[in-house]
PDB file of N, CA and C in Angstrom:
ATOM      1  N   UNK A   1      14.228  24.944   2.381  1.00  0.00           N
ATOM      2  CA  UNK A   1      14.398  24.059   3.506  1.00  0.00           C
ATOM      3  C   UNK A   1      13.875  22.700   3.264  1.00  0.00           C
ATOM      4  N   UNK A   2      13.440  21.759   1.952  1.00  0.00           N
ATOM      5  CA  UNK A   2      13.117  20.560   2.882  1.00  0.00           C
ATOM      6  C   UNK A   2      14.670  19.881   3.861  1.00  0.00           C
ATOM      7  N   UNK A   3      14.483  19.484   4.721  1.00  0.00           N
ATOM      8  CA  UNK A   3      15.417  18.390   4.785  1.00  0.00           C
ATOM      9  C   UNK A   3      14.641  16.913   4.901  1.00  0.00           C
ATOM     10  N   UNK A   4      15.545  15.996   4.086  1.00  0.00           N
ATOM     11  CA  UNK A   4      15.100  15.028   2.803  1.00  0.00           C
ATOM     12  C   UNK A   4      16.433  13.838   3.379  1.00  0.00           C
ATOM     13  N   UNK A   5      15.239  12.697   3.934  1.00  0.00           N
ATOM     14  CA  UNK A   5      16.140  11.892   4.644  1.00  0.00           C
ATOM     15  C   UNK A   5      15.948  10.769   4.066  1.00  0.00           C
ATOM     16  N   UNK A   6      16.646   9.600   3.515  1.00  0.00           N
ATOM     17  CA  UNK A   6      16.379   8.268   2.787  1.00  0.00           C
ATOM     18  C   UNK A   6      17.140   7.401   3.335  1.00  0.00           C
ATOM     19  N   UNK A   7      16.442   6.694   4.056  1.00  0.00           N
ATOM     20  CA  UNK A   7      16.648   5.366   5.001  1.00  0.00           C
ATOM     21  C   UNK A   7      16.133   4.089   3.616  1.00  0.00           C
ATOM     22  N   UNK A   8      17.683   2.999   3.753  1.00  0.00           N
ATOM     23  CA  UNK A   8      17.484   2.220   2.171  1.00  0.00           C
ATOM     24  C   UNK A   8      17.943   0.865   3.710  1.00  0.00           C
ATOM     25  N   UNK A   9      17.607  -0.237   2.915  1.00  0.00           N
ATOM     26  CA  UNK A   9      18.291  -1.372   3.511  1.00  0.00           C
ATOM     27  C   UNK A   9      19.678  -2.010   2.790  1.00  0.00           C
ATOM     28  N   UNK A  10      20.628  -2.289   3.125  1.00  0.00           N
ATOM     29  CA  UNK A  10      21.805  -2.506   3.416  1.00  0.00           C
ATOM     30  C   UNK A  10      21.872  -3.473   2.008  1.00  0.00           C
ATOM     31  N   UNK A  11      21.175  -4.429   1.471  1.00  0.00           N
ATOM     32  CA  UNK A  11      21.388  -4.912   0.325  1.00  0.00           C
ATOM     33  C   UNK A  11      21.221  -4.205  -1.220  1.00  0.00           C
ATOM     34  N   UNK A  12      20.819  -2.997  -0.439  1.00  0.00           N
ATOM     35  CA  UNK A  12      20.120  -2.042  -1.938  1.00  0.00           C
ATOM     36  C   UNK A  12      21.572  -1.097  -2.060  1.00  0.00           C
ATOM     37  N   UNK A  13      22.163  -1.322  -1.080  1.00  0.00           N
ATOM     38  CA  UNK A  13      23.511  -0.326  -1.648  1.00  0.00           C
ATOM     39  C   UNK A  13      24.130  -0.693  -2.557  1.00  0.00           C
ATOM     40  N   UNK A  14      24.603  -0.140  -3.839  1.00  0.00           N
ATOM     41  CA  UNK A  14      25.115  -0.371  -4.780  1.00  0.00           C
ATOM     42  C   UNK A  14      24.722  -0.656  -5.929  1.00  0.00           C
ATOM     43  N   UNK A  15      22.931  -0.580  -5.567  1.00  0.00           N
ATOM     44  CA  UNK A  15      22.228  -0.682  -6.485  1.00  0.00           C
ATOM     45  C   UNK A  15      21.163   0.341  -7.198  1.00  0.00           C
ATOM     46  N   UNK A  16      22.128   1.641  -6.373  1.00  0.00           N
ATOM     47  CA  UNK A  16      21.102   2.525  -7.124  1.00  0.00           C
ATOM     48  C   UNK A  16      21.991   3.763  -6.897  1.00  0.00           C
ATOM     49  N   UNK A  17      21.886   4.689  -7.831  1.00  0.00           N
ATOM     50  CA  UNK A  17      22.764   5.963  -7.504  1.00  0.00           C
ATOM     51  C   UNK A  17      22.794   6.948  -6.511  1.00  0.00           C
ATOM     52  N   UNK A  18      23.083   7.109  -4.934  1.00  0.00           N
ATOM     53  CA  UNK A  18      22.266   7.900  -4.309  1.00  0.00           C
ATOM     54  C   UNK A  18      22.712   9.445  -4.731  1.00  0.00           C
ATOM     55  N   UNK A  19      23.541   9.828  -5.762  1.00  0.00           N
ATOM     56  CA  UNK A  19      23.335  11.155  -5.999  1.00  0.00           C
ATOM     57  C   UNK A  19      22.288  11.600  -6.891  1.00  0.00           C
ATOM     58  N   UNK A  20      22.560  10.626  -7.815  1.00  0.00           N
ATOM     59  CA  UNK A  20      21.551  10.815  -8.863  1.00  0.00           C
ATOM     60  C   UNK A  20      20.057  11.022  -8.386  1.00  0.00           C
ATOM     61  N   UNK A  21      20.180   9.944  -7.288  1.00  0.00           N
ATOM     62  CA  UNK A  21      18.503   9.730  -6.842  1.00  0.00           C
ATOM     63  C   UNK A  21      18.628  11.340  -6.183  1.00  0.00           C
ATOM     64  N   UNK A  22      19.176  11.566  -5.454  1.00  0.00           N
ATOM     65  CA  UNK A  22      19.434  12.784  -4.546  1.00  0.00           C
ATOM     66  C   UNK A  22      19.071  14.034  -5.473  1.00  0.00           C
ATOM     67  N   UNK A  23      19.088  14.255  -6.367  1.00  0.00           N
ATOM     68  CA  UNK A  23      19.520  15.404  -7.419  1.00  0.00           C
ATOM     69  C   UNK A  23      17.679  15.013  -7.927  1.00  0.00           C
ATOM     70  N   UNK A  24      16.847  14.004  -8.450  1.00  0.00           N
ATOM     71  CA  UNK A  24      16.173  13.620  -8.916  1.00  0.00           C
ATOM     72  C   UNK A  24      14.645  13.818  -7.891  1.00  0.00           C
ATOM     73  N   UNK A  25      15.104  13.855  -6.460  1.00  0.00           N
ATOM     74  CA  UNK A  25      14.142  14.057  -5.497  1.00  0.00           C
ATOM     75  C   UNK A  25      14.023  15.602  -5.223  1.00  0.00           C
ATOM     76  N   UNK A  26      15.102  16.080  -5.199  1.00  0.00           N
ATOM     77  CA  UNK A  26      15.452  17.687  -5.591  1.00  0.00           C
ATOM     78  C   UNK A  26      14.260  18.398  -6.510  1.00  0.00           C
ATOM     79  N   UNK A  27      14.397  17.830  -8.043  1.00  0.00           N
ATOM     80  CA  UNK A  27      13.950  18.264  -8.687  1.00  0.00           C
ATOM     81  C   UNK A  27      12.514  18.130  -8.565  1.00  0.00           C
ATOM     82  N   UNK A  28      12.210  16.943  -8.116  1.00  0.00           N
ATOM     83  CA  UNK A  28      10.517  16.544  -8.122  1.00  0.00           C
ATOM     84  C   UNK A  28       9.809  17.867  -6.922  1.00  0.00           C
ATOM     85  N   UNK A  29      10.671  17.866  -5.639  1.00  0.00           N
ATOM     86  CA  UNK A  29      10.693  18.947  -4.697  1.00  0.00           C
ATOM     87  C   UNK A  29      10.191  20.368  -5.269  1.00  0.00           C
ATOM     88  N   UNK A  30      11.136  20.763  -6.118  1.00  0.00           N
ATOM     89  CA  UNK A  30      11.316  22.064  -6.837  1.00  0.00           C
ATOM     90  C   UNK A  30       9.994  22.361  -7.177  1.00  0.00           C
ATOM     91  N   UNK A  31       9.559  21.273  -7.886  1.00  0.00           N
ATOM     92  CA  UNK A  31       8.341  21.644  -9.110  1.00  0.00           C
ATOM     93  C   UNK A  31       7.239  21.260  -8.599  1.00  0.00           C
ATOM     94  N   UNK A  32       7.177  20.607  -7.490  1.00  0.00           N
ATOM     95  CA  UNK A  32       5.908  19.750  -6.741  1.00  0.00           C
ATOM     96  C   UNK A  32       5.622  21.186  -5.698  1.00  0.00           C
ATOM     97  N   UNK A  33       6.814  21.225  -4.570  1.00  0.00           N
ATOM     98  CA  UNK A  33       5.885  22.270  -3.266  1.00  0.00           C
ATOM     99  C   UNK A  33       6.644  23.497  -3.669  1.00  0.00           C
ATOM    100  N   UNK A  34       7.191  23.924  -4.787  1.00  0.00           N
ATOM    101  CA  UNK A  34       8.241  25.162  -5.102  1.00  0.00           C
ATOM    102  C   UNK A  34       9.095  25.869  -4.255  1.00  0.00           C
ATOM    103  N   UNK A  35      10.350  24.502  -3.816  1.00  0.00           N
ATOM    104  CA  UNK A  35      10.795  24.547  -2.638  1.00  0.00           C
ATOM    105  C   UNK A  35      12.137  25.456  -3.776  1.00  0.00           C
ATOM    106  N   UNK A  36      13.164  26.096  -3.077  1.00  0.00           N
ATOM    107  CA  UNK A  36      14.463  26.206  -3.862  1.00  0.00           C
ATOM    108  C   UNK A  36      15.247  25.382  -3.564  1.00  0.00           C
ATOM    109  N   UNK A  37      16.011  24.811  -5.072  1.00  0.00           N
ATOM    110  CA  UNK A  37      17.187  23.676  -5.276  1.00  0.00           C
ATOM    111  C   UNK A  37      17.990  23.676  -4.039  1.00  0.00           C
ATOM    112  N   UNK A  38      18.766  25.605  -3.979  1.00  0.00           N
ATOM    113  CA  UNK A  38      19.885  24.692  -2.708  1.00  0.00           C
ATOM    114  C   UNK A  38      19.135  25.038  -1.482  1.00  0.00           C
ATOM    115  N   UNK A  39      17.649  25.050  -1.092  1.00  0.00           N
ATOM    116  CA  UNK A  39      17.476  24.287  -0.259  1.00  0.00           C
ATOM    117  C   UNK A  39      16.668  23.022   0.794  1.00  0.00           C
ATOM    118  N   UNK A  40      17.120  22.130  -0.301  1.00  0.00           N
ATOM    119  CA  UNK A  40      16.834  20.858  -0.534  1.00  0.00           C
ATOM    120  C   UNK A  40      18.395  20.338  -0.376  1.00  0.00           C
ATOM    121  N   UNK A  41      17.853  19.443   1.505  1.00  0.00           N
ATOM    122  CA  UNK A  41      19.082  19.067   1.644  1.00  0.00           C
ATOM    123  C   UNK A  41      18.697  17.391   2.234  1.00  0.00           C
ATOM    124  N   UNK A  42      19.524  16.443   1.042  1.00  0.00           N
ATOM    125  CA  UNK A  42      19.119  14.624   1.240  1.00  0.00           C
ATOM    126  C   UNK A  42      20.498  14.313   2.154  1.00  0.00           C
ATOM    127  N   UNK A  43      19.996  13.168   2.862  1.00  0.00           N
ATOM    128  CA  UNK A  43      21.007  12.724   3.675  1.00  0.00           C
ATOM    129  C   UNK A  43      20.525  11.101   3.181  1.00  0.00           C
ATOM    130  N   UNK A  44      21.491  10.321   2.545  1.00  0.00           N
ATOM    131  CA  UNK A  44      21.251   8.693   2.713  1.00  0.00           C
ATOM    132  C   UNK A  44      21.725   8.102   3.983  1.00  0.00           C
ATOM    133  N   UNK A  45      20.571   6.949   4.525  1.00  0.00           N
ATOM    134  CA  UNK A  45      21.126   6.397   5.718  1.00  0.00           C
ATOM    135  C   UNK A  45      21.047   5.127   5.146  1.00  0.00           C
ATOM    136  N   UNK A  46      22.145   4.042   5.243  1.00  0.00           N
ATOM    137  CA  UNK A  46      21.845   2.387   5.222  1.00  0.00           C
ATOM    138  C   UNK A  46      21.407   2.174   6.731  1.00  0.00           C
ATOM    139  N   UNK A  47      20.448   1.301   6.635  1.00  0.00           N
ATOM    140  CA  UNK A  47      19.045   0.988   7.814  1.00  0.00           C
ATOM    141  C   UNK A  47      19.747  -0.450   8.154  1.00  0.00           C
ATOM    142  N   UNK A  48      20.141  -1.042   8.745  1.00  0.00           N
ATOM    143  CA  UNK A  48      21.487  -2.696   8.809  1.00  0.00           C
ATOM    144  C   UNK A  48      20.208  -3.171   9.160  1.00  0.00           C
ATOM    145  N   UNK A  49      19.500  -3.149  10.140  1.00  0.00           N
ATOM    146  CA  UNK A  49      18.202  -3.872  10.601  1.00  0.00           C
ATOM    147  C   UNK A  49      16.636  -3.696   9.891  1.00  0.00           C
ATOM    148  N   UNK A  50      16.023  -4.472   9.165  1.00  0.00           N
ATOM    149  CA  UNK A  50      14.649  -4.449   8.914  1.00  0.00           C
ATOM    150  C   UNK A  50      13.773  -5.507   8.950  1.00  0.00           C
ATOM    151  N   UNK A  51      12.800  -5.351   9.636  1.00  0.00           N
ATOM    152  CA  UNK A  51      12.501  -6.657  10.233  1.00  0.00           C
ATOM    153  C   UNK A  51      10.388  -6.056   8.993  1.00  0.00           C
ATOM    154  N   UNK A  52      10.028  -7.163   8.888  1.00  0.00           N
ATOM    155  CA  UNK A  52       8.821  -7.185   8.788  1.00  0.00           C
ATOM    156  C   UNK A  52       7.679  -7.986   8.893  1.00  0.00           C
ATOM    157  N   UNK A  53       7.050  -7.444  10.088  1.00  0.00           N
ATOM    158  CA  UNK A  53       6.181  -8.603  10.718  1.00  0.00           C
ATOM    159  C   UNK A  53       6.713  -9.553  11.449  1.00  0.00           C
ATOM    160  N   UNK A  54       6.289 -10.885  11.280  1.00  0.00           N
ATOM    161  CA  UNK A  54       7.503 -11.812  11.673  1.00  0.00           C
ATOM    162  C   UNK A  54       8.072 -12.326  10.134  1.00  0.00           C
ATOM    163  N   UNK A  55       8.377 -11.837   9.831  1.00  0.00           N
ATOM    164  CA  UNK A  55       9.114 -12.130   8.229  1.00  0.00           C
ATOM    165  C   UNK A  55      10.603 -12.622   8.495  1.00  0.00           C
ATOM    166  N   UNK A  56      11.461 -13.442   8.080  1.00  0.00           N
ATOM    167  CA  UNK A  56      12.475 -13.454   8.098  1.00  0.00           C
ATOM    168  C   UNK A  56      13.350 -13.869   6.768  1.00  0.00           C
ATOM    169  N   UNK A  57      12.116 -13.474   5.760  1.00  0.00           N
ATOM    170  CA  UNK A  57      12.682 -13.409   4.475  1.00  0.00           C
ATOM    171  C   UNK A  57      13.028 -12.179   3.930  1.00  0.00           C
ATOM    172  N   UNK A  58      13.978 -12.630   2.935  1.00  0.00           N
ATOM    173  CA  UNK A  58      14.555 -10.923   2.546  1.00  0.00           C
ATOM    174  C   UNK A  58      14.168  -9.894   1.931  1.00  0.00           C
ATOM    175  N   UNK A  59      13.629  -9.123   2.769  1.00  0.00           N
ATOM    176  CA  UNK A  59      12.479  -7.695   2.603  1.00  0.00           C
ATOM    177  C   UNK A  59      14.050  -6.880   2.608  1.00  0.00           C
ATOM    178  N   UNK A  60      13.758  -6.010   1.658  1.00  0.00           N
ATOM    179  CA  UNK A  60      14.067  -4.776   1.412  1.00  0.00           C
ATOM    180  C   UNK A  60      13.271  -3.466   1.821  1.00  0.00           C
ATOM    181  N   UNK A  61      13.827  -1.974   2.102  1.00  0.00           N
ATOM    182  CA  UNK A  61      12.942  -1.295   1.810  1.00  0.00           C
ATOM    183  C   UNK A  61      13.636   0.334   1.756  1.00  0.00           C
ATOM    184  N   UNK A  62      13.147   0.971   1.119  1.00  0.00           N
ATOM    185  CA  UNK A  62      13.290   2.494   1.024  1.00  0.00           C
ATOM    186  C   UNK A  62      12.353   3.194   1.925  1.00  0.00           C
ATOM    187  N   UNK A  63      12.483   4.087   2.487  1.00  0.00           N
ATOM    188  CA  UNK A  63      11.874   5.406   3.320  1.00  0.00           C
ATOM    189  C   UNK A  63      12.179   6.716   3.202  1.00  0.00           C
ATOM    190  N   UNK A  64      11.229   7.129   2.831  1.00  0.00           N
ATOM    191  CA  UNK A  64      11.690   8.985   1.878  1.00  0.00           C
ATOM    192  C   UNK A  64      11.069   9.518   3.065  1.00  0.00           C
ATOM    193  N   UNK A  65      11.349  10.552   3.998  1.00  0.00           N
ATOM    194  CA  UNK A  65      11.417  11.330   4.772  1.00  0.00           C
ATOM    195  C   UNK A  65      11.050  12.952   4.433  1.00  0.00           C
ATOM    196  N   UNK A  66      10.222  13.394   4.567  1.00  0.00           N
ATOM    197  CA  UNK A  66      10.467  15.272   4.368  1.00  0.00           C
ATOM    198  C   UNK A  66      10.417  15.937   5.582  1.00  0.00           C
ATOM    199  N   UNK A  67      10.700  16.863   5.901  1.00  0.00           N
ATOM    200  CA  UNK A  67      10.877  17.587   6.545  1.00  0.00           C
ATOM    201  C   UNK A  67      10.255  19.208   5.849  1.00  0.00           C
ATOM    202  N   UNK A  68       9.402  19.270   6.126  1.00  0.00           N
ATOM    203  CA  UNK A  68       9.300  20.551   5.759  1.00  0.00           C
ATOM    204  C   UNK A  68       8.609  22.027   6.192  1.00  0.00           C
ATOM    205  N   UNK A  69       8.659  23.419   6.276  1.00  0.00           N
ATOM    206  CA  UNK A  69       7.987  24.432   7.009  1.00  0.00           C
ATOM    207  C   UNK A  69       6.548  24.041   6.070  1.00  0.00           C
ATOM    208  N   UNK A  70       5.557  24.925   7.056  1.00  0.00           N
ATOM    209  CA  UNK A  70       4.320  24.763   6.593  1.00  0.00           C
ATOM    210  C   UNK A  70       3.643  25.862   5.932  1.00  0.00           C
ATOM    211  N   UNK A  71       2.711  25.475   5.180  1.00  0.00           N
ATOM    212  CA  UNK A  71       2.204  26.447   4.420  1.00  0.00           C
ATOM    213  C   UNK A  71       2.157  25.561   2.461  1.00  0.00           C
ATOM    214  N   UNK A  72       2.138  24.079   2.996  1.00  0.00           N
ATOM    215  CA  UNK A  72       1.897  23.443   1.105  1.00  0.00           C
ATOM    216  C   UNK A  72       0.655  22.654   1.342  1.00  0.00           C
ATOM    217  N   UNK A  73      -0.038  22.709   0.631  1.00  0.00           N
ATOM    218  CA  UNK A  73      -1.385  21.940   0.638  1.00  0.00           C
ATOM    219  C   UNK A  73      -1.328  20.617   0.689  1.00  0.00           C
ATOM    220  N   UNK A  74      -2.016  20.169   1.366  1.00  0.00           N
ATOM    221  CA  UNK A  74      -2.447  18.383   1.583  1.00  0.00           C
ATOM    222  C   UNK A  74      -2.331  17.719   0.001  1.00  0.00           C
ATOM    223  N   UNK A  75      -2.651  18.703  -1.124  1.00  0.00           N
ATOM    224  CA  UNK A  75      -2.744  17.917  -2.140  1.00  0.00           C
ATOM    225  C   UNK A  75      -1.460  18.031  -2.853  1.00  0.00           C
ATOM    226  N   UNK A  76      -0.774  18.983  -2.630  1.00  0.00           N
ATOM    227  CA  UNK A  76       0.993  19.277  -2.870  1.00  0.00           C
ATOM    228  C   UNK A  76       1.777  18.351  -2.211  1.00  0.00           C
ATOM    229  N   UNK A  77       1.250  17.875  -1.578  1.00  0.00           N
ATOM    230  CA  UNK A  77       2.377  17.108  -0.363  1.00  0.00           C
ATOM    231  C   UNK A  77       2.395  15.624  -1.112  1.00  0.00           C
ATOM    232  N   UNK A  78       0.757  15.388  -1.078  1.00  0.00           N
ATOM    233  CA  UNK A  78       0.452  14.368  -1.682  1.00  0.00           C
ATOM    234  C   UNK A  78       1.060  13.689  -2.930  1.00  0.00           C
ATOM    235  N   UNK A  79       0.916  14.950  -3.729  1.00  0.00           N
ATOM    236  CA  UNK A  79       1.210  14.820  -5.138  1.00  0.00           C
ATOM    237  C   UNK A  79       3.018  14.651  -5.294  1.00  0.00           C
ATOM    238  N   UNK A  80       3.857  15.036  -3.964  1.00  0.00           N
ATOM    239  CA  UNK A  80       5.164  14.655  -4.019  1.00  0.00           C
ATOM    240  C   UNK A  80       5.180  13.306  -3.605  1.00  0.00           C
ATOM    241  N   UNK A  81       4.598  12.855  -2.455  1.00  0.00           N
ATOM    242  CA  UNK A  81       4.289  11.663  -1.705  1.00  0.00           C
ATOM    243  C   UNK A  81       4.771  10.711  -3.211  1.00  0.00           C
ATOM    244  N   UNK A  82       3.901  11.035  -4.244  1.00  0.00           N
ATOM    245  CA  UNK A  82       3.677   9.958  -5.211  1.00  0.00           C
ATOM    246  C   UNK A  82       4.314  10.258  -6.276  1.00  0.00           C
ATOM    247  N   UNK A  83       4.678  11.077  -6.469  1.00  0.00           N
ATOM    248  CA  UNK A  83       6.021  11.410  -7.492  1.00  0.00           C
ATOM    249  C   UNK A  83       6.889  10.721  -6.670  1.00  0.00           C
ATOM    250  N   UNK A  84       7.422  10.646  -5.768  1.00  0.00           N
ATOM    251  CA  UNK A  84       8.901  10.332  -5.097  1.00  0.00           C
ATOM    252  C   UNK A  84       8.457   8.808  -5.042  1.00  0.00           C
ATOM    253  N   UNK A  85       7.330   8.263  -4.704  1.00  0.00           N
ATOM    254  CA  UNK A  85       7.332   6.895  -5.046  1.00  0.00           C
ATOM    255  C   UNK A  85       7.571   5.757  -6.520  1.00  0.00           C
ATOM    256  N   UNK A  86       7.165   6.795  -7.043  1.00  0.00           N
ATOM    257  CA  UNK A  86       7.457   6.832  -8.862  1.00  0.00           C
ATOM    258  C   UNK A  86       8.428   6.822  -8.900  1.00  0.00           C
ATOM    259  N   UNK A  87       8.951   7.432  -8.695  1.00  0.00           N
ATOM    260  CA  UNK A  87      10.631   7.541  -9.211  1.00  0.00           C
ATOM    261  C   UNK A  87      11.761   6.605  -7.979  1.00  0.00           C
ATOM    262  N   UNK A  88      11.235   6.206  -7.332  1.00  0.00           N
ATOM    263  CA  UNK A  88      11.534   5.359  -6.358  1.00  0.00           C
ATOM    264  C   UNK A  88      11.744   3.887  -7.300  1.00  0.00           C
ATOM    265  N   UNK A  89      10.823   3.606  -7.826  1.00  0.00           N
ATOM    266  CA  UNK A  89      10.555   2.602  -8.753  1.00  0.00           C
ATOM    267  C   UNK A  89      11.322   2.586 -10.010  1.00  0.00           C
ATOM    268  N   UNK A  90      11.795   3.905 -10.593  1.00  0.00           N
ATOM    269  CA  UNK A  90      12.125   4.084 -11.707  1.00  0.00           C
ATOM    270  C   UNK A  90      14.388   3.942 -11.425  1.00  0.00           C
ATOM    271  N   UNK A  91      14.293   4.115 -10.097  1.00  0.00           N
ATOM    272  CA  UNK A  91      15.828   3.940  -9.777  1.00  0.00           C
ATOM    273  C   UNK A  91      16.100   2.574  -9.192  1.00  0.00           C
ATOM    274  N   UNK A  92      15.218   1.928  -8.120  1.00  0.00           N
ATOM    275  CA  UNK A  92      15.382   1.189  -7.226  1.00  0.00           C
ATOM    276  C   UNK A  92      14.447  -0.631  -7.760  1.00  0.00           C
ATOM    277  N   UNK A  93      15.132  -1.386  -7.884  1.00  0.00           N
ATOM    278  CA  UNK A  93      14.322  -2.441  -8.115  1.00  0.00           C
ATOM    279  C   UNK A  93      14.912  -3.162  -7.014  1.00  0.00           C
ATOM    280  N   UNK A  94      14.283  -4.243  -6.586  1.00  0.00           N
ATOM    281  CA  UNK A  94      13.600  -5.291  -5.745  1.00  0.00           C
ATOM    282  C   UNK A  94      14.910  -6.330  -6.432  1.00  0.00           C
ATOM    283  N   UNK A  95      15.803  -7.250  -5.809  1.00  0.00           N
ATOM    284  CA  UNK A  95      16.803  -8.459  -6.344  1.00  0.00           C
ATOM    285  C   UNK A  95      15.550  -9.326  -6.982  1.00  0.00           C
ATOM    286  N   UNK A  96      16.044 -10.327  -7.274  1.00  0.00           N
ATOM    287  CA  UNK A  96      15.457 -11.337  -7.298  1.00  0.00           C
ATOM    288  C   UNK A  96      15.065 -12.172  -5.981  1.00  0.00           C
ATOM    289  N   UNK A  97      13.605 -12.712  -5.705  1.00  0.00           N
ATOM    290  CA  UNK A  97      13.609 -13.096  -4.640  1.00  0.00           C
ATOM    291  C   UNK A  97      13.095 -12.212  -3.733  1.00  0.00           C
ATOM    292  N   UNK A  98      12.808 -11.251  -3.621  1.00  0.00           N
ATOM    293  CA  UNK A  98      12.996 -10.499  -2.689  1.00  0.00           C
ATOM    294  C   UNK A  98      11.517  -9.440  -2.489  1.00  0.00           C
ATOM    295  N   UNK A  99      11.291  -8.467  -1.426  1.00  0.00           N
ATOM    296  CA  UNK A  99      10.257  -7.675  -1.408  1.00  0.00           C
ATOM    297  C   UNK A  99      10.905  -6.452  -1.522  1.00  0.00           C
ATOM    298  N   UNK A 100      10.143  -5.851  -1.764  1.00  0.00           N
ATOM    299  CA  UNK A 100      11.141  -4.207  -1.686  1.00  0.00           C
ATOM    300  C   UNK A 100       9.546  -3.438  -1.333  1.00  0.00           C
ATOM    301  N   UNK A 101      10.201  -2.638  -0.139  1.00  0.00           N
ATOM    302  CA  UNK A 101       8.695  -1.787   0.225  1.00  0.00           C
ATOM    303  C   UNK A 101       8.785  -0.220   0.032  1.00  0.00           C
ATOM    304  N   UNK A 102       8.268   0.487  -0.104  1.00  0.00           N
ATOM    305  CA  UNK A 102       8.949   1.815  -0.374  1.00  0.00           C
ATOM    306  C   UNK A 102       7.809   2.879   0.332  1.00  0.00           C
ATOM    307  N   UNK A 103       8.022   3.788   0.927  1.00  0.00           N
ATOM    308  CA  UNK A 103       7.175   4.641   1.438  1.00  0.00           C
ATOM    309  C   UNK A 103       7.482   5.795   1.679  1.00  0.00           C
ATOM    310  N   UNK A 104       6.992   6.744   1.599  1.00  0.00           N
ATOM    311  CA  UNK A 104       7.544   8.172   1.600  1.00  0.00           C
ATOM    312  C   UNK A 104       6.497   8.794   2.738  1.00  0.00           C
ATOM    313  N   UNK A 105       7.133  10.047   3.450  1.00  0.00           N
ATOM    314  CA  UNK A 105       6.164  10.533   4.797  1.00  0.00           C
ATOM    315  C   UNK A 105       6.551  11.967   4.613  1.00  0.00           C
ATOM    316  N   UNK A 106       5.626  12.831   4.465  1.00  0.00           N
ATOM    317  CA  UNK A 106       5.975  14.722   4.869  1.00  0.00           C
ATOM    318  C   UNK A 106       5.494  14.533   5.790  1.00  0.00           C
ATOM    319  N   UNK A 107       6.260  15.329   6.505  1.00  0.00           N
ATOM    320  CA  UNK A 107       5.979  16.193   8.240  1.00  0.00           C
ATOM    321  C   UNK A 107       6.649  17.656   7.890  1.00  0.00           C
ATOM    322  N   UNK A 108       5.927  18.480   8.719  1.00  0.00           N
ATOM    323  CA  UNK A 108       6.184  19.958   8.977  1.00  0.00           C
ATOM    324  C   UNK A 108       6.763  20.196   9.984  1.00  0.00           C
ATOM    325  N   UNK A 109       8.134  20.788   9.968  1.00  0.00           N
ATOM    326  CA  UNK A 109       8.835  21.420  11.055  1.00  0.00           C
ATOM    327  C   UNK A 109       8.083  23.001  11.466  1.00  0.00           C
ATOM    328  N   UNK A 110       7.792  22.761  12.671  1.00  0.00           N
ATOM    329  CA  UNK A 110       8.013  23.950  13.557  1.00  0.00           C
ATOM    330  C   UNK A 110       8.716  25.098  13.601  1.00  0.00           C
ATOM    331  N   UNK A 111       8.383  26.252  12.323  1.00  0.00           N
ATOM    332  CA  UNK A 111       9.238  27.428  11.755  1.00  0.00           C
ATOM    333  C   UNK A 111       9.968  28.368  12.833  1.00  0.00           C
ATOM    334  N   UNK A 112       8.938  28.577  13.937  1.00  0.00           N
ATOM    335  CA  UNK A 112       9.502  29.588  15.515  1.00  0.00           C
ATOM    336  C   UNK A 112      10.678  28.544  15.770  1.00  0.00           C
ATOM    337  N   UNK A 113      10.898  27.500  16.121  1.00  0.00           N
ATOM    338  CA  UNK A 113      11.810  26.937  17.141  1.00  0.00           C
ATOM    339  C   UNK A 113      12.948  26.449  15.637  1.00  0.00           C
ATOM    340  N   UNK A 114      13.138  26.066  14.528  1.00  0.00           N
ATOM    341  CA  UNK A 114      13.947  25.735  13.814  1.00  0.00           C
ATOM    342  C   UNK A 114      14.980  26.387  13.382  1.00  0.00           C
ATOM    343  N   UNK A 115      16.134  26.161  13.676  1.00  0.00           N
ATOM    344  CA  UNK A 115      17.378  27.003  13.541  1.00  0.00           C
ATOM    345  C   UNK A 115      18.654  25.876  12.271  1.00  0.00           C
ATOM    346  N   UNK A 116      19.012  26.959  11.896  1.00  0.00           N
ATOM    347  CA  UNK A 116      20.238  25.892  11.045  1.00  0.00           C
ATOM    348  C   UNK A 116      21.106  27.096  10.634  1.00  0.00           C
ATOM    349  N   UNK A 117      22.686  26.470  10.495  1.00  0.00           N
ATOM    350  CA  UNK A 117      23.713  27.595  10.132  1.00  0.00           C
ATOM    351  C   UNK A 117      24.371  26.586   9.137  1.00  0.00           C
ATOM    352  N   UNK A 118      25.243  27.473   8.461  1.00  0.00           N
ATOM    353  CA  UNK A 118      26.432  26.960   7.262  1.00  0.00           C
ATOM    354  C   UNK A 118      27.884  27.297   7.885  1.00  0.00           C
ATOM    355  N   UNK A 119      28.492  26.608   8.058  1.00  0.00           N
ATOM    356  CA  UNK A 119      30.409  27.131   8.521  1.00  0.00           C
ATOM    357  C   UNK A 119      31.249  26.518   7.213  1.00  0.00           C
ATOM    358  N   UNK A 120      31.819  27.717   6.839  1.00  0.00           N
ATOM    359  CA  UNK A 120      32.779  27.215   5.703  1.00  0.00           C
ATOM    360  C   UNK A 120      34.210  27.483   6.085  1.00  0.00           C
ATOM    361  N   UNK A 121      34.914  26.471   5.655  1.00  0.00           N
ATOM    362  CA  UNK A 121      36.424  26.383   5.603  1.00  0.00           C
ATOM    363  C   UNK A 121      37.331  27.262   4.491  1.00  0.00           C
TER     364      UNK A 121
END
């Protein structure tokens, strides 16, 4: 189960692979909280609005999202926290000019109340 959400800003599209990255956050997942591959599920969102501070220069930014049941240690979580920022760096660069902010957040879903199904065609 993580579900694995990446909110990018609107100038970073096209500048980075989101499957590759997708497949690459997967793996860090796998080996970091020993989640299983298929289920680890990324959704990319382009974010059109990012404002920072009163900034109105061109900030970029990435946001790695987890979602996950509980039961991984503060220092497992951690230790993905900063792998996924690593490799954040290793796909995603900053234009010229520009800021690029990157931050990653685990949260634990609520295992009693969480439901999800598959429908195939």
């Amino acid at each position: 189960m993580p579900q694995i959400s990446v909110d990018y800003s609107p100038s970073l599209a096209g500048s980075f692979d989101p499957g590759a990255l997708g497949v690459a956050i997967t793996g860090l997942t796998v080996k970091t909280i020993n989640a299983s591959p298929q289920a680890c599920k990324t959704l990319f969102r382009r974010i059109d609005d990012f404002v920072v501070g009163e900034s109105t220069g061109p900030d970029t930014q990435v946001f790695v999202e987890f979602q996950i049941f509980p039961g991984r240690s503060p220092e497992a979580k951690a230790a993905l926290s900063e792998a996924v920022l690593a490799l954040l760096a290793e796909h995603i660069a900053p234009a010229a000019g520009t800021r690029l902010y990157t931050a990653v957040n685990i949260t634990e879903i609520d295992r009693d109340s969480y439901r999800s199904t598959v429908a195939e065609g």
